[in-house]
Protein backbone atom coordinates (compact mmCIF):
# COMPACT_ATOMS: atom_id res chain seq x y z
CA UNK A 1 90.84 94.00 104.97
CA UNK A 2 92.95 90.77 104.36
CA UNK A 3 95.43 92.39 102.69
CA UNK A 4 95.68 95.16 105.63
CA UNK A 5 96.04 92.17 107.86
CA UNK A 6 98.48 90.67 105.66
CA UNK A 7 100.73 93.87 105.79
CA UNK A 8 100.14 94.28 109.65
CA UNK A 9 99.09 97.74 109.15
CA UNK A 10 98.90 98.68 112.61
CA UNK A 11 102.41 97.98 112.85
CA UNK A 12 103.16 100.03 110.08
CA UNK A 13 100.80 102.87 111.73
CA UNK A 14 103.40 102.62 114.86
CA UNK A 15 106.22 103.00 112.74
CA UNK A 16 104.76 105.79 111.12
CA UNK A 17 103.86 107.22 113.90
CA UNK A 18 106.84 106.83 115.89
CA UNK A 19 108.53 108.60 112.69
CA UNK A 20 106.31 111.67 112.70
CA UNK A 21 107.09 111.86 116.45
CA UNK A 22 110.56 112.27 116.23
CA UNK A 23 110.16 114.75 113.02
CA UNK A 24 107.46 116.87 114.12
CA UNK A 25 108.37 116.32 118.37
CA UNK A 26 111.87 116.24 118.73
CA UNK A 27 113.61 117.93 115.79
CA UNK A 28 111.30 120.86 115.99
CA UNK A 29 111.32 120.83 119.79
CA UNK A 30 115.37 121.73 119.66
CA UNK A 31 114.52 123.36 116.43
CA UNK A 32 117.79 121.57 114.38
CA UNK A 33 118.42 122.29 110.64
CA UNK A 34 116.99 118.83 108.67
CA UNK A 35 117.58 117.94 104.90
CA UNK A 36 114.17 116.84 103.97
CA UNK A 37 110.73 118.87 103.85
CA UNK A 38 107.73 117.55 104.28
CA UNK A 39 107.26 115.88 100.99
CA UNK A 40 110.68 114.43 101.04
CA UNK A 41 109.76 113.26 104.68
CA UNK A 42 106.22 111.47 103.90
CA UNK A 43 108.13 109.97 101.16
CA UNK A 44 110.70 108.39 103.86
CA UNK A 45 107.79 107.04 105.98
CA UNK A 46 106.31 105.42 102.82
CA UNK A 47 109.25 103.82 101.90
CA UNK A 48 110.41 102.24 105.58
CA UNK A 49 106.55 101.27 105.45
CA UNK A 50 106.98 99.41 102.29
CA UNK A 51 109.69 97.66 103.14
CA UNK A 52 108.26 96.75 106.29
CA UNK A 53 105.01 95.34 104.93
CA UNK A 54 106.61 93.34 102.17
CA UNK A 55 108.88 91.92 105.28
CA UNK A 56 105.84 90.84 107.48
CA UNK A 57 104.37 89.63 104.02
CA UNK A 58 107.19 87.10 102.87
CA UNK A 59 107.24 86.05 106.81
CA UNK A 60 103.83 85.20 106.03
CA UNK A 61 104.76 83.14 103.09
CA UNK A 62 107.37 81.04 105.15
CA UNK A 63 105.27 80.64 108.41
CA UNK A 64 101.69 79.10 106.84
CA UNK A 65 102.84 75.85 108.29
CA UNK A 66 103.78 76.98 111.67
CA UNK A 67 100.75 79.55 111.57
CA UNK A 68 98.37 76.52 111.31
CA UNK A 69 99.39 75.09 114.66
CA UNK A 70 100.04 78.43 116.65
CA UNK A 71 97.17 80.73 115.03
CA UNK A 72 94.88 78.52 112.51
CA UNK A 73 92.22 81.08 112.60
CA UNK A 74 94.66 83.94 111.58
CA UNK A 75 95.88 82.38 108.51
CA UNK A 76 95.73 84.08 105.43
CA UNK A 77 98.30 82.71 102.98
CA UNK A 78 96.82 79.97 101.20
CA UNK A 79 93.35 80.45 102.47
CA UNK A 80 92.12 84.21 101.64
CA UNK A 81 95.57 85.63 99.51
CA UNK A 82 96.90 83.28 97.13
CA UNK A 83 100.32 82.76 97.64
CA UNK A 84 101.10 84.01 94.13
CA UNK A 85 99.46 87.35 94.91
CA UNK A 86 101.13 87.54 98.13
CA UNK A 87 104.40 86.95 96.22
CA UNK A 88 103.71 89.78 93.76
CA UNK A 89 102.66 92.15 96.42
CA UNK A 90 105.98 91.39 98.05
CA UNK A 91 108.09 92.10 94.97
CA UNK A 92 106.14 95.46 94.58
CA UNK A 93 106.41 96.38 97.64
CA UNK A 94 110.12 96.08 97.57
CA UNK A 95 110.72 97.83 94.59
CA UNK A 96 108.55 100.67 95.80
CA UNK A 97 110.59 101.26 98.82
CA UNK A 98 113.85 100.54 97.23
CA UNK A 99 113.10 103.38 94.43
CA UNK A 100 111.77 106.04 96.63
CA UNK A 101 115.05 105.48 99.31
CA UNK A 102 117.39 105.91 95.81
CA UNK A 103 115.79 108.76 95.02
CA UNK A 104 115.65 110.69 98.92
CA UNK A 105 119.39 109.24 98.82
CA UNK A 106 120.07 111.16 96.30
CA UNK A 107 117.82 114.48 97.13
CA UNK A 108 120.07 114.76 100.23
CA UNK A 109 123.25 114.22 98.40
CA UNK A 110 124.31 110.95 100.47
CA UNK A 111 124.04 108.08 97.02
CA UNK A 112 125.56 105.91 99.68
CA UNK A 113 122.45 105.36 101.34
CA UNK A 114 119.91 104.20 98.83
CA UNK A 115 121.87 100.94 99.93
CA UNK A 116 120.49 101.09 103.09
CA UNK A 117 116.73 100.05 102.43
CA UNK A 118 118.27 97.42 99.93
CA UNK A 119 119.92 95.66 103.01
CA UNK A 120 116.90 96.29 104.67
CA UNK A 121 115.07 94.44 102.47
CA UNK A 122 117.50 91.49 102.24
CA UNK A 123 118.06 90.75 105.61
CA UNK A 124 114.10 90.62 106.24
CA UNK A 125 114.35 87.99 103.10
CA UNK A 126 116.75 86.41 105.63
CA UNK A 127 115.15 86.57 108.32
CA UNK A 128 111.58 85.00 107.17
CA UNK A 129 113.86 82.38 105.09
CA UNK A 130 116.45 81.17 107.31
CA UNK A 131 117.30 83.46 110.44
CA UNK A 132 114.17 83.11 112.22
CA UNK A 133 115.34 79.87 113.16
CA UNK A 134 118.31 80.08 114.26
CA UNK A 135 119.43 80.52 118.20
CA UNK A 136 118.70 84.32 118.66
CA UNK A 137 119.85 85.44 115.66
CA UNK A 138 116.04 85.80 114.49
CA UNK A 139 115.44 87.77 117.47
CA UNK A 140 118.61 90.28 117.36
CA UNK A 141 117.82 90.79 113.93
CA UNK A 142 114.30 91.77 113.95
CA UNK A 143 114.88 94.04 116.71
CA UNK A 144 117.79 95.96 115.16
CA UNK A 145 115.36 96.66 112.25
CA UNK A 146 112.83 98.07 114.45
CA UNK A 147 115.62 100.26 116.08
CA UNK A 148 116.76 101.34 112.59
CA UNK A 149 112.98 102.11 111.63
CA UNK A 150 113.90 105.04 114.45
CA UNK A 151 117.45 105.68 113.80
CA UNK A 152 117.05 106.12 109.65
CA UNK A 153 114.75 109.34 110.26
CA UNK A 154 118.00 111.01 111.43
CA UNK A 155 119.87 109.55 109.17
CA UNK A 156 118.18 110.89 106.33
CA UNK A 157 117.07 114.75 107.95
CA UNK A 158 119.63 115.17 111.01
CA UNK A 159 122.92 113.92 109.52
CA UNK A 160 123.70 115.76 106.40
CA UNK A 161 122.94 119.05 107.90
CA UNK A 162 125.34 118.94 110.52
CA UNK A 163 127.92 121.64 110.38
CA UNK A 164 130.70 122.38 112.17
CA UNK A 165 128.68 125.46 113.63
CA UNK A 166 125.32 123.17 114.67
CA UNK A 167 127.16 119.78 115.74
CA UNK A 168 126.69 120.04 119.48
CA UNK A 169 122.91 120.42 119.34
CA UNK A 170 122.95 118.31 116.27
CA UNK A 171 124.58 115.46 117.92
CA UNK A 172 122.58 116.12 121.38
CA UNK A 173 120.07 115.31 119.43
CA UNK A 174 121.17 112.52 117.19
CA UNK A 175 121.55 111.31 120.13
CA UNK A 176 118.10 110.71 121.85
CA UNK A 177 116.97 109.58 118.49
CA UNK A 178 119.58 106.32 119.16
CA UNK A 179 118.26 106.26 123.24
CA UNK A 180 114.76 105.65 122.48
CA UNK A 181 115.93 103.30 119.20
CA UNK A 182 118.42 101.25 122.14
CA UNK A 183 114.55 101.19 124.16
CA UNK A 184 112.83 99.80 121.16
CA UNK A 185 115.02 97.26 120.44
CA UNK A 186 114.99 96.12 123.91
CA UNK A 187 111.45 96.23 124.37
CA UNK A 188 111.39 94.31 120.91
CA UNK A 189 113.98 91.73 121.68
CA UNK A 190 111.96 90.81 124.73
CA UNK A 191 108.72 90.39 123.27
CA UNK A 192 110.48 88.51 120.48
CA UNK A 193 111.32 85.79 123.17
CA UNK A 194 107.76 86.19 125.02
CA UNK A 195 106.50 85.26 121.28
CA UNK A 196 108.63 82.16 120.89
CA UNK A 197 107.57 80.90 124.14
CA UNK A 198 104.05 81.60 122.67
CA UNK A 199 104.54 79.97 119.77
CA UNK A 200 106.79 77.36 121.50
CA UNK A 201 104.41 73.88 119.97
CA UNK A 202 104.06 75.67 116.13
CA UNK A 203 107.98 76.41 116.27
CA UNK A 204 108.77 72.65 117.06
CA UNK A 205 106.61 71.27 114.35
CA UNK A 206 108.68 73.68 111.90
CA UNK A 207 111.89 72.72 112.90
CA UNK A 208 112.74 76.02 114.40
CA UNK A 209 115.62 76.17 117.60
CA UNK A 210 114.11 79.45 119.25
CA UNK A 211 115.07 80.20 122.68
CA UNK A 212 112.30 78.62 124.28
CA UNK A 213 113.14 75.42 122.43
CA UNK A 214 116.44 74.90 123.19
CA UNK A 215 116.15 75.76 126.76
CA UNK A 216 112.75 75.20 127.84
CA UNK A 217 109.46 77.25 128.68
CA UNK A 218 110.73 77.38 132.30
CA UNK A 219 114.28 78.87 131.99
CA UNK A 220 113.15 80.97 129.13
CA UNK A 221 110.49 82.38 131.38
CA UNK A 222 113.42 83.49 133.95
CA UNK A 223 115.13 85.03 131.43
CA UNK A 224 112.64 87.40 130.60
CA UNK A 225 111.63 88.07 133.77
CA UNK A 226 115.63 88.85 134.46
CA UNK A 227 115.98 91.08 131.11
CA UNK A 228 112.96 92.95 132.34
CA UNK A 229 114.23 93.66 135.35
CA UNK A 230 117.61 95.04 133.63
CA UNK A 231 115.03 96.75 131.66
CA UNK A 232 113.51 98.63 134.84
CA UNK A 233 117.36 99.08 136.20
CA UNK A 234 118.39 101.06 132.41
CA UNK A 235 114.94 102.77 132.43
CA UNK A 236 115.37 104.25 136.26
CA UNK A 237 119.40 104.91 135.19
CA UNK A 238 118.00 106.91 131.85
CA UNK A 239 115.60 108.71 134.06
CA UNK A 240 118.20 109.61 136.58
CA UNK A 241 121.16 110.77 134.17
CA UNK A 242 118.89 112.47 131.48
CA UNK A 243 115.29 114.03 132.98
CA UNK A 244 116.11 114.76 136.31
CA UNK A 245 115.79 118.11 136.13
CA UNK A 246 113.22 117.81 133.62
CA UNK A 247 109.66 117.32 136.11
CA UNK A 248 107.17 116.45 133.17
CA UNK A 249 109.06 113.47 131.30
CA UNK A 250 110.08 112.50 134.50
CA UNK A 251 107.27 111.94 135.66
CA UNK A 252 105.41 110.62 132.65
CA UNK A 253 108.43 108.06 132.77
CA UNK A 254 108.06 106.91 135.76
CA UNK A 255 104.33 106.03 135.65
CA UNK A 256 103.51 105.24 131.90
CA UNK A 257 107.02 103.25 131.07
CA UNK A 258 108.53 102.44 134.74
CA UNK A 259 104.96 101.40 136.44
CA UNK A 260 103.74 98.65 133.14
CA UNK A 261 107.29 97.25 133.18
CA UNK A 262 107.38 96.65 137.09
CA UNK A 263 104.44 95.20 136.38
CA UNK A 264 104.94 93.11 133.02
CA UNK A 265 108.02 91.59 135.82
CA UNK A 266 105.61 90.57 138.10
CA UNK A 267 103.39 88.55 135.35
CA UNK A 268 105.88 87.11 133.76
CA UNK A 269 107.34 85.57 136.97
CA UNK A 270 105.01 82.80 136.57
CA UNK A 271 103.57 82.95 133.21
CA UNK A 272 103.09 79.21 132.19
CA UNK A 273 100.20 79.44 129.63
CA UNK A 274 100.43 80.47 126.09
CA UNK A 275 97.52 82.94 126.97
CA UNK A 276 99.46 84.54 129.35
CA UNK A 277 102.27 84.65 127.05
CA UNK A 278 99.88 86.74 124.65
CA UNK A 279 98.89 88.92 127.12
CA UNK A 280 102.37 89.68 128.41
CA UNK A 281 103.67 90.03 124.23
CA UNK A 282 100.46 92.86 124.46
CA UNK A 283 101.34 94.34 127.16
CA UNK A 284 105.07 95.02 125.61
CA UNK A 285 103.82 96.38 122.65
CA UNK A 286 101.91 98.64 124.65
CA UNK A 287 104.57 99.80 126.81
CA UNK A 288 106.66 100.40 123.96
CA UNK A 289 103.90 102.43 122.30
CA UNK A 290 103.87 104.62 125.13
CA UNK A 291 107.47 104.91 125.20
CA UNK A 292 107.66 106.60 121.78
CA UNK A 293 104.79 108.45 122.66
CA UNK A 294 106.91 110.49 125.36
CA UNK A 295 108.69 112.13 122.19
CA UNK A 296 106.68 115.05 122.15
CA UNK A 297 107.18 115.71 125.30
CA UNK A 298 110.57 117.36 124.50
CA UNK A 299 108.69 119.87 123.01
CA UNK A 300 107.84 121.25 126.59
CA UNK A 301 111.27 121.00 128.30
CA UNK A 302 114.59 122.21 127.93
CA UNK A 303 117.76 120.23 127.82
């Protein structure tokens, strides 16, 4: 179990999940050609999870300092996983992903993007090592992985099938794929700050310049209530341009997405506590869980 927690496997699970969705939801909702059957698919999942894991695992690594101040009793580095182990499972996990994207490169006939999940990797090396603390960066970063967790699924089945006779409903599609990844990132680059103001006395003590560092827990807290709200305004804009016509996302929308963010607003007006910074990071995970769970929903409507 304390290597499960190391990994964050329900993270992964989302991923996964959020994967399968837009495999088995979307692509066979519009029934589109895709390059990769189902074996060639788990093996994509596996290796974004791999990558992933060894990610929140070298994070780990970095953060045992900070993790003593902001979550003592979480700690595993050090304490239940030698750090040694934690490095090897790290390395292994890398490789593993790395192999199986050269190989599902090369199955679809695009060599070019084995390189992907080697950037991938890097830049979460990056990110655990040096990016985190820098002004934002951390944040932008982390959340354009999560988008391209989304956006790589097409990338892999959608993109090398598209003909000259299929583009339109190829692309049409393509395109949602990058709508709900723009959501996740959002909802992502939110929660990243909510974090940071969680994690606001840890963050100090490791020399970190986070958001709610530089600026204060005050400001910070503005700022996400203001993003949010921009948030609500693209939500309500999506809703209006795109499922208007379309009565069952519409409405599932506007009460499972458009109602918790209204909400998460209103909390994190005056959030002030780093308990209510916990519950408000919860409650964005949440909403962004449901989000991708409105996927199969296509699979009922016409566009």
């Amino acid at each position: 179990m304390n290597y499960l927690n190391l990994i964050r496997y329900q993270n992964l699970l989302f991923i996964a999940l959020a994967q399968v969705f837009i495999k088995y939801g979307l692509f066979q909702a519009f029934r589109v050609e895709t390059a990769l059957n189902h074996f060639g698919f788990a093996l994509l999942v596996i290796a974004t999870i791999c990558i992933a894991a060894a990610g929140n695992i070298i994070n780990d690594i970095y953060d045992v300092e900070i993790d003593k101040i902001n979550k003592p009793s979480k700690v595993l580095i050090g304490k239940k996983i030698s750090e040694r182990r934690a490095n090897r499972l790290f390395i292994i996990l890398n490789i593993t992903g790395v192999a199986i994207g050269f190989y599902l490169a090369n199955t679809i006939e695009k060599p070019g993007f084995a390189a992907l999940f080697i950037v991938f990797s890097a830049l979460l090396y990056l990110y655990a090592s040096y990016l985190k603390g820098m002004l934002l960066i951390g944040n932008i970063l982390i959340s354009a992985l999560v988008a391209m967790s989304l956006i790589i699924v097409a990338l892999f089945d959608l993109l090398p099938t598209i003909t000259l006779q299929n583009q339109a409903m190829q692309s049409t599609v393509f395109k949602i794929v990058l709508h709900y990844a723009l959501f996740a990132f959002s909802i992502n680059f939110i929660r990243e700050i909510v974090k940071d103001l969680q994690d606001i006395n840890g963050d100090k003590k490791g020399g970190m310049n986070t958001l709610a560092i530089a600026l204060g827990r005050k400001r910070t807290s503005t700022i996400v209530f203001v993003l949010c709200l921009l948030m609500v305004f693209g939500v309500v804009f999506y809703m209006y341009e795109y499922l208007y016509n379309q009565q069952i996302i519409m409405l599932y929308f506007l009460f499972v997405i458009l109602a918790p963010l209204l909400y998460f607003c209103i909390k994190s007006y005056d959030a002030d506590t780093p308990n209510k910074y916990g519950f408000l990071s919860k409650l964005l995970k949440i909403i962004m869980f449901l989000g991708i769970c409105s996927i199969p929903l296509y699979g009922f409507v016409t566009l």
